[in-house]
Protein backbone atom coordinates (compact mmCIF):
# COMPACT_ATOMS: atom_id res chain seq x y z
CA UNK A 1 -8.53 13.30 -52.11
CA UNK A 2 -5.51 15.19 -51.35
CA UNK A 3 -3.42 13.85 -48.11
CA UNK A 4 -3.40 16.48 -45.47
CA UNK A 5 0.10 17.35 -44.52
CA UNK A 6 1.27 17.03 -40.99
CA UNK A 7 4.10 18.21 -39.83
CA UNK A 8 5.85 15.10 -38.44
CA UNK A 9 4.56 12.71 -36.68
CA UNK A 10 1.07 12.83 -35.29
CA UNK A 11 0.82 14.17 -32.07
CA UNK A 12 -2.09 13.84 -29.93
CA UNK A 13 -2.71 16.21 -26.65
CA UNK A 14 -4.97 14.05 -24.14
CA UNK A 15 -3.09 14.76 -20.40
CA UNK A 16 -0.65 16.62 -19.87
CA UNK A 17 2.07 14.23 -19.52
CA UNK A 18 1.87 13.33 -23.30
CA UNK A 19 4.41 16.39 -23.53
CA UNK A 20 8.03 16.56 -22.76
CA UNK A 21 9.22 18.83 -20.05
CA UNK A 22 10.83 20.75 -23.07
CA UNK A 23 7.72 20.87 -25.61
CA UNK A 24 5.61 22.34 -22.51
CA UNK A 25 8.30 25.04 -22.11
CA UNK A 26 7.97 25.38 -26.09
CA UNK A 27 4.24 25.93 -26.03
CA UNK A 28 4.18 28.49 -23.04
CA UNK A 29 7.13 30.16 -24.87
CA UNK A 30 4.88 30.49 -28.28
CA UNK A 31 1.87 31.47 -26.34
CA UNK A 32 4.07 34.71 -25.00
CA UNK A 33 4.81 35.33 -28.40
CA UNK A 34 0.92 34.74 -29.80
CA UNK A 35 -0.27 36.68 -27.16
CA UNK A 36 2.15 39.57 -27.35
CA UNK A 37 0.95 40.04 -31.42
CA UNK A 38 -2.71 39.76 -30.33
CA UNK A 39 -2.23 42.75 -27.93
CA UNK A 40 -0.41 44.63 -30.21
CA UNK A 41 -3.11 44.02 -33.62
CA UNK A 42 -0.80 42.29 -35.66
CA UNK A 43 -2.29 39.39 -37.22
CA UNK A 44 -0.72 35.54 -36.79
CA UNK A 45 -2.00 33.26 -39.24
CA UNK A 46 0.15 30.54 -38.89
CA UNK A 47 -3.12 28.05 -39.69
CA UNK A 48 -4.38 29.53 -42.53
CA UNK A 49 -6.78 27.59 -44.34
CA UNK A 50 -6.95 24.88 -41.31
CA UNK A 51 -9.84 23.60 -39.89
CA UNK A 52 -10.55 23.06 -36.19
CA UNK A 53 -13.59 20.77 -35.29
CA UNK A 54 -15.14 20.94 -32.03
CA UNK A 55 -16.85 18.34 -30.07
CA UNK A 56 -19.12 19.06 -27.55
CA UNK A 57 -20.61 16.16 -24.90
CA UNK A 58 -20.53 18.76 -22.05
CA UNK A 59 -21.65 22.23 -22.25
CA UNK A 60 -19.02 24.75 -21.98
CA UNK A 61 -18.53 28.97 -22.12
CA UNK A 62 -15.00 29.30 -22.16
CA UNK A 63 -13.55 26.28 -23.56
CA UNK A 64 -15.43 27.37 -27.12
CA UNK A 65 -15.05 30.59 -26.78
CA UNK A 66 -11.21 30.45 -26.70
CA UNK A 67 -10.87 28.14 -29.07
CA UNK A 68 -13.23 29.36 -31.47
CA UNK A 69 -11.86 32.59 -31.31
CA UNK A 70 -8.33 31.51 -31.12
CA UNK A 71 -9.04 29.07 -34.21
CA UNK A 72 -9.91 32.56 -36.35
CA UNK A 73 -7.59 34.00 -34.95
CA UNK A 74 -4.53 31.88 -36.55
CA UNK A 75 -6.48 32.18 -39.98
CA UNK A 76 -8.62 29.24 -39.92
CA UNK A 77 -11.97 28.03 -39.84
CA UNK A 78 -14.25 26.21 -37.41
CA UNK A 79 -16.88 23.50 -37.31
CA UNK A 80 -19.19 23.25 -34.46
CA UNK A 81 -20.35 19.87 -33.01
CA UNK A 82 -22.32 18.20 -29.80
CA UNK A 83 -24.12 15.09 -29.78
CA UNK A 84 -28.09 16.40 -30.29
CA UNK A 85 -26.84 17.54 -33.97
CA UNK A 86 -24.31 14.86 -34.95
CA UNK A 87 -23.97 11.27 -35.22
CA UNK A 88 -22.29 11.25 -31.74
CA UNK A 89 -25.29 10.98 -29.26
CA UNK A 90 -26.79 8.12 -31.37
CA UNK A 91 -25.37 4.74 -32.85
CA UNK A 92 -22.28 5.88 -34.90
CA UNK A 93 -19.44 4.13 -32.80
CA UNK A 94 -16.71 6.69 -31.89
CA UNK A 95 -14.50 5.24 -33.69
CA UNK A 96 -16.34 5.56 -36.81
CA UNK A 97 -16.92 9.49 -36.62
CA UNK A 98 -12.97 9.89 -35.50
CA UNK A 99 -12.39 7.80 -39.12
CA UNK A 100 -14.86 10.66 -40.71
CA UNK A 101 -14.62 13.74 -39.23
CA UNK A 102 -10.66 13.25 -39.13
CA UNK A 103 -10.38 12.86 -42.83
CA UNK A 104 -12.45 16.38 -43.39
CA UNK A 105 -10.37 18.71 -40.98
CA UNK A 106 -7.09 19.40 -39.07
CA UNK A 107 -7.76 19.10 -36.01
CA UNK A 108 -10.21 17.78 -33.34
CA UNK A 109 -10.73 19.39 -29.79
CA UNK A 110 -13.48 17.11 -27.73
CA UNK A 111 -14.89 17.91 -24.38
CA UNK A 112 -16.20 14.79 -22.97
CA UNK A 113 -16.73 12.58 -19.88
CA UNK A 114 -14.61 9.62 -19.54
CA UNK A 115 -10.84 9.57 -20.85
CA UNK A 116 -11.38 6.68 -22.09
CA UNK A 117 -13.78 7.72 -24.55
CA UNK A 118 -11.66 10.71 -26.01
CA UNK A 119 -8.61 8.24 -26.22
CA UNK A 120 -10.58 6.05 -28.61
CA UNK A 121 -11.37 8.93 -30.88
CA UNK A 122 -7.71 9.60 -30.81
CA UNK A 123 -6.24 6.06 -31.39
CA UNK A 124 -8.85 6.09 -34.89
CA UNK A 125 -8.01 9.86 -35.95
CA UNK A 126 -5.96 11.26 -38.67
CA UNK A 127 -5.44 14.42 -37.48
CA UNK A 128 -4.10 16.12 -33.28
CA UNK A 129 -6.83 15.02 -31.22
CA UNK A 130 -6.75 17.67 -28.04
CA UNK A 131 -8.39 17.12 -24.98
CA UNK A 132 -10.85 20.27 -23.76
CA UNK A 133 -11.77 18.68 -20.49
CA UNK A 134 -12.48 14.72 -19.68
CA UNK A 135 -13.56 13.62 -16.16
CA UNK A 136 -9.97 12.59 -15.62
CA UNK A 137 -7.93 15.20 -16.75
CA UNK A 138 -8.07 19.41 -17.99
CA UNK A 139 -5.23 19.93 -19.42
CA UNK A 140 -5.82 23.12 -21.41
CA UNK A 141 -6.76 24.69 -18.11
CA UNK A 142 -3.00 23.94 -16.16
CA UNK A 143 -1.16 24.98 -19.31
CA UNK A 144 -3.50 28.26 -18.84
CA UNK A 145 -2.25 28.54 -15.17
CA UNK A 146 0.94 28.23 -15.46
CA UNK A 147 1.57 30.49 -18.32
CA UNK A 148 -0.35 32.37 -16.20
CA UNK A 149 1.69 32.57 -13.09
CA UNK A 150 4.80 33.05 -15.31
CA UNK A 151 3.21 35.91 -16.17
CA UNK A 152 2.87 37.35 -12.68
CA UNK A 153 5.65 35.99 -10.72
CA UNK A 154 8.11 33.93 -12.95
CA UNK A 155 9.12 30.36 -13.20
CA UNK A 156 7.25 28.04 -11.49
CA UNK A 157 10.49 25.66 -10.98
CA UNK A 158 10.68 24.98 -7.22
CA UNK A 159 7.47 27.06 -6.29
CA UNK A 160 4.34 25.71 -4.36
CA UNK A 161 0.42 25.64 -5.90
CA UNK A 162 -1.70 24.21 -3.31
CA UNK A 163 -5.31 22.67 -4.36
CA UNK A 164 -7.82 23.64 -1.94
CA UNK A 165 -10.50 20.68 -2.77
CA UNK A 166 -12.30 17.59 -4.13
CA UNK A 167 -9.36 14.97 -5.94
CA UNK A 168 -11.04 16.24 -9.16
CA UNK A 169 -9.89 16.49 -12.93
CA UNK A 170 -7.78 19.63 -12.29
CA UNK A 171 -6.19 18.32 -9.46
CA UNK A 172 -4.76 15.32 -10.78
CA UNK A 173 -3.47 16.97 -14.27
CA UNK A 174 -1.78 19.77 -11.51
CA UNK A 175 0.08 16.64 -10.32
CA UNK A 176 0.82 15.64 -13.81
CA UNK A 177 2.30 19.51 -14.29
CA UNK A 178 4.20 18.89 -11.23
CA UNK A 179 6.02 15.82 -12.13
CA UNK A 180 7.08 17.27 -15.33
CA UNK A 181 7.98 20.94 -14.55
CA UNK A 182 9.53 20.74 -10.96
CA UNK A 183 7.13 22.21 -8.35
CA UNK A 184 5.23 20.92 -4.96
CA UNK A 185 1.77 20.20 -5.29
CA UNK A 186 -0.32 20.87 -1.79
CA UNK A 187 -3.61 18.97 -1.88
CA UNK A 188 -6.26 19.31 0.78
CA UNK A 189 -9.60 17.54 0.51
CA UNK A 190 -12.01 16.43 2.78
CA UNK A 191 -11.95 12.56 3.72
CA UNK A 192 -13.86 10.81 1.12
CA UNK A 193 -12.38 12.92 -1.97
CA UNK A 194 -8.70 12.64 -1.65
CA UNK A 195 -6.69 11.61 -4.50
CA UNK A 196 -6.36 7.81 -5.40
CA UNK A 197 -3.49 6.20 -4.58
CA UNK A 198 -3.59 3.95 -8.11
CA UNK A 199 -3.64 7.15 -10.06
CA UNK A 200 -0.99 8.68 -8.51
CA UNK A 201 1.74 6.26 -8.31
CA UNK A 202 4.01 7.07 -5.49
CA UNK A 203 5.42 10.56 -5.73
CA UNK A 204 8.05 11.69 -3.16
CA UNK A 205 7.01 15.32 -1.14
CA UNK A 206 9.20 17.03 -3.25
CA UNK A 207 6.03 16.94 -5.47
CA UNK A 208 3.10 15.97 -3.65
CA UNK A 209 1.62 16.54 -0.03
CA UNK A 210 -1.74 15.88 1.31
CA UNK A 211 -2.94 17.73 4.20
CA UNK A 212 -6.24 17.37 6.17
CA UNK A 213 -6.41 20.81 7.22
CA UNK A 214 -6.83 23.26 4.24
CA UNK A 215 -4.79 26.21 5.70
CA UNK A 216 -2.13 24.14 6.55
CA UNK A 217 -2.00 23.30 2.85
CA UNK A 218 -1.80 27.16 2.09
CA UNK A 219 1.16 27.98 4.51
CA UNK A 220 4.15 29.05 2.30
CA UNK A 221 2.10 28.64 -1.44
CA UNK A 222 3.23 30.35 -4.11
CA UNK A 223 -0.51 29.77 -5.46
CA UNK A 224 -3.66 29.00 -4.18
CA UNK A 225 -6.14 27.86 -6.55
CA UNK A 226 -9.49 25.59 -6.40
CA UNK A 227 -12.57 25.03 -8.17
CA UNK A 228 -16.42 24.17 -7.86
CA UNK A 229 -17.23 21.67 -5.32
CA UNK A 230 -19.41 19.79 -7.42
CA UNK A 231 -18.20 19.49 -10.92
CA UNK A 232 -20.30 18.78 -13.94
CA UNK A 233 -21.84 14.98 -13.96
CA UNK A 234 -21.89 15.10 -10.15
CA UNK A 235 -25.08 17.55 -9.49
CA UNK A 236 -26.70 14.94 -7.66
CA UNK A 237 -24.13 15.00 -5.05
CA UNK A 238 -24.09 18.46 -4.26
CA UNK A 239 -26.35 19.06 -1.05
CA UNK A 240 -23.91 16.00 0.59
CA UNK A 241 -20.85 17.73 -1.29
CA UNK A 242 -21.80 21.14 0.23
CA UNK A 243 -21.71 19.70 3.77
CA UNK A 244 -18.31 18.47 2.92
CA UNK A 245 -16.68 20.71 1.94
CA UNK A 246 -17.69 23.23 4.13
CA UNK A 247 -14.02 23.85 5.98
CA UNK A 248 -12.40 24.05 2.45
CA UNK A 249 -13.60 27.44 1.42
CA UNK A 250 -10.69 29.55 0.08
CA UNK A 251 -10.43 32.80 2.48
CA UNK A 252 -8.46 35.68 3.35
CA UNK A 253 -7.08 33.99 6.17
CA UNK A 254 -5.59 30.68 3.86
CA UNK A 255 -4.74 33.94 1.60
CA UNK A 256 -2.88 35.40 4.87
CA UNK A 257 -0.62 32.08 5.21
CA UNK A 258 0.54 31.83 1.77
CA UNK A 259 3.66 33.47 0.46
CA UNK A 260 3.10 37.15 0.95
CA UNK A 261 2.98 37.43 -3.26
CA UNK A 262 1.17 34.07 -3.63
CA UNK A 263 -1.75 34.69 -6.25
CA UNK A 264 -5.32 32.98 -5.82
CA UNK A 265 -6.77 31.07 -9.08
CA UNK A 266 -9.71 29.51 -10.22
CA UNK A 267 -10.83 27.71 -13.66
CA UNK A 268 -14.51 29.24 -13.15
CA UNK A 269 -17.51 29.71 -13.17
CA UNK A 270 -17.03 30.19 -9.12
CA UNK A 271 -19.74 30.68 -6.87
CA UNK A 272 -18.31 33.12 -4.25
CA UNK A 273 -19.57 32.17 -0.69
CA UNK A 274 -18.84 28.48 -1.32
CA UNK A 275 -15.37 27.04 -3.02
CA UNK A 276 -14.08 31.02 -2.87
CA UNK A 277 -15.08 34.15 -0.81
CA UNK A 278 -15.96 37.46 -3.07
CA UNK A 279 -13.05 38.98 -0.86
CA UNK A 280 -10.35 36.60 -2.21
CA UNK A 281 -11.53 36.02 -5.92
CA UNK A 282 -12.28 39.94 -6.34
CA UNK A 283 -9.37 40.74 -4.35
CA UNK A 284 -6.22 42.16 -5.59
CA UNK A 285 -4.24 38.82 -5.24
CA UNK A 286 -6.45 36.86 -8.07
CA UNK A 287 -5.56 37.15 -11.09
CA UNK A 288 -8.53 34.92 -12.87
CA UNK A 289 -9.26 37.20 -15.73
CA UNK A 290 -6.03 36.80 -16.73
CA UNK A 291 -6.34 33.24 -16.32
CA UNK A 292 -9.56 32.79 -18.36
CA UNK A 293 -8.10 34.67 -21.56
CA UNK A 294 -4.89 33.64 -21.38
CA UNK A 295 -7.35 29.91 -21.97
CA UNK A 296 -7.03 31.62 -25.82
CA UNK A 297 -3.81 32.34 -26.26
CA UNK A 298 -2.16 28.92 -25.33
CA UNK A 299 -4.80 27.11 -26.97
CA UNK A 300 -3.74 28.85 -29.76
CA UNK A 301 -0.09 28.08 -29.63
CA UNK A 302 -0.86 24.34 -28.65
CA UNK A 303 -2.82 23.76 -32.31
CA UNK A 304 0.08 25.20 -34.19
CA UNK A 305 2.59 22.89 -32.50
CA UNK A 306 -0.02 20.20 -32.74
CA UNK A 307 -0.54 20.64 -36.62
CA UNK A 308 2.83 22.43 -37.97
CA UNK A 309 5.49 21.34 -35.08
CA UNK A 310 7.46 23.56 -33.66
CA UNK A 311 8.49 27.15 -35.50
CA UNK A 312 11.26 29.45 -35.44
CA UNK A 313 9.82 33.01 -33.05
């Protein structure tokens, strides 16, 4: 069987610290580029004849979309996987489908539960293993919203995002982002979901601070952003979650405190009248449409660097 070629050494994308400061500037600078020929019909396929496989534990709506989509997009192909019509939800070890699967295609996205599960597909693949959302970390997502907010308002050097709930996946891989790009990360939670001090290490408050009070969080934020208060895997804490979180419900008046051009996220599905209000996500300072497609376009430029390195604009 013919060796497939990788361009340099392989390169795995499982948290968002696993890129340099400069090949996350690289990425968001190719996604500008991807997305720019996308809007304007002209075709980019830099992955011609490449094939993506995705793995599926959790259900997901966006995270196949885009990178389905995207995977065509660039000019290659797509297999489709989840664990009721593989070897993966019976008594294949991991490690033994990363082996198989990894000699038959490109590239590998899997959206999982535990980290430590995708990491041991990675450490026995071939080919870029990418993470499309682990209990731990979402690291597609952040790269999403930040190319998203340069979008709207510019660098995010020196800026604010404040995290308006539960220490979750999201909010740990924004701390990740924060460490590496040069923001302040504002994190409110109620008392019994704040972040873990083991997993955080000890950042100074140039780049993390917790607050108990959610607006206080918001005061000065160049972005507010949040999610669902019960995440997937957690359903059976939602009635007690609900009660919670019941003080951290993003509203026009945390809006009103931000910077007066701060922008509202979300990494959806939202259920306005809990994490969000209709008023703020519907409002005129969201911008999560533009966040959930942009999901494609810096997917897209994350497989090329993954698989062919980086390329001359």
């Amino acid at each position: 069987m013919d060796a497939i070629v990788q361009a340099g050494p392989l390169r795995h994308f499982l948290q968002f610290r696993d890129f340099s400061h400069d090949e996350i500037l690289y990425v968001l600078d190719r996604a500008r580029l991807i997305k720019d020929k996308f809007k304007r019909y002209q075709p980019h396929h830099t992955l011609h004849d490449r094939t993506l496989a995705m793995v599926f534990e959790k259900a997901s709506t966006r995270t196949r979309v885009s990178f389905e989509a995207g995977m065509y997009q660039l000019g290659g192909s797509v297999i489709h996987l989840t664990t009721t019509d593989s070897q993966l939800g019976r008594s294949e070890p991991i490690e033994d489908t990363a082996r198989v699967v990894s000699r038959m295609v490109d590239i590998v996205m899997i959206r999982t539960f535990e980290q430590t599960r995708l990491e041991r597909f990675a450490s026995h693949s071939r080919v870029p293993v990418i993470n499309g959302l682990t209990n731990e970390f979402h690291p597609c997502q952040i790269l999403a919203d930040i190319f998203t907010f340069i979008e709207h308002r510019g660098d995010i050097k020196g800026k604010t995002v404040a995290w308006i709930g539960d220490a979750n996946n999201m909010a740990y891989t924004w701390l990740q982002a924060a460490e590496i790009l040069g923001f302040t990360l504002h994190v409110s939670a109620p008392n019994g979901y704040h972040l873990e001090a083991d997993r955080t290490g000890n950042p100074n408050s140039s780049i993390l601070r917790e607050f108990d009070d959610p607006l206080e969080a918001c005061k000065g934020a160049h972005l507010v952003t949040t999610d669902v208060w019960t995440s997937m895997g957690y359903e059976d804490e939602n009635e007690e979650r609900r009660k919670a979180f019941a003080d951290w419900r993003v509203d026009q008046e945390m809006m009103d405190v931000a910077d007066p051009n701060a922008i509202f996220m979300h990494c959806l599905p939202a259920h306005r009248g809990e994490e969000v209000t209709g008023e703020v996500i519907d409002g005129p300072q969201s911008v999560v449409w533009d966040e959930a497609e942009n999901r494609l376009h810096v997917q897209k430029a994350l497989m090329e660097f993954l698989i062919l390195g980086p390329l001359e604009a």
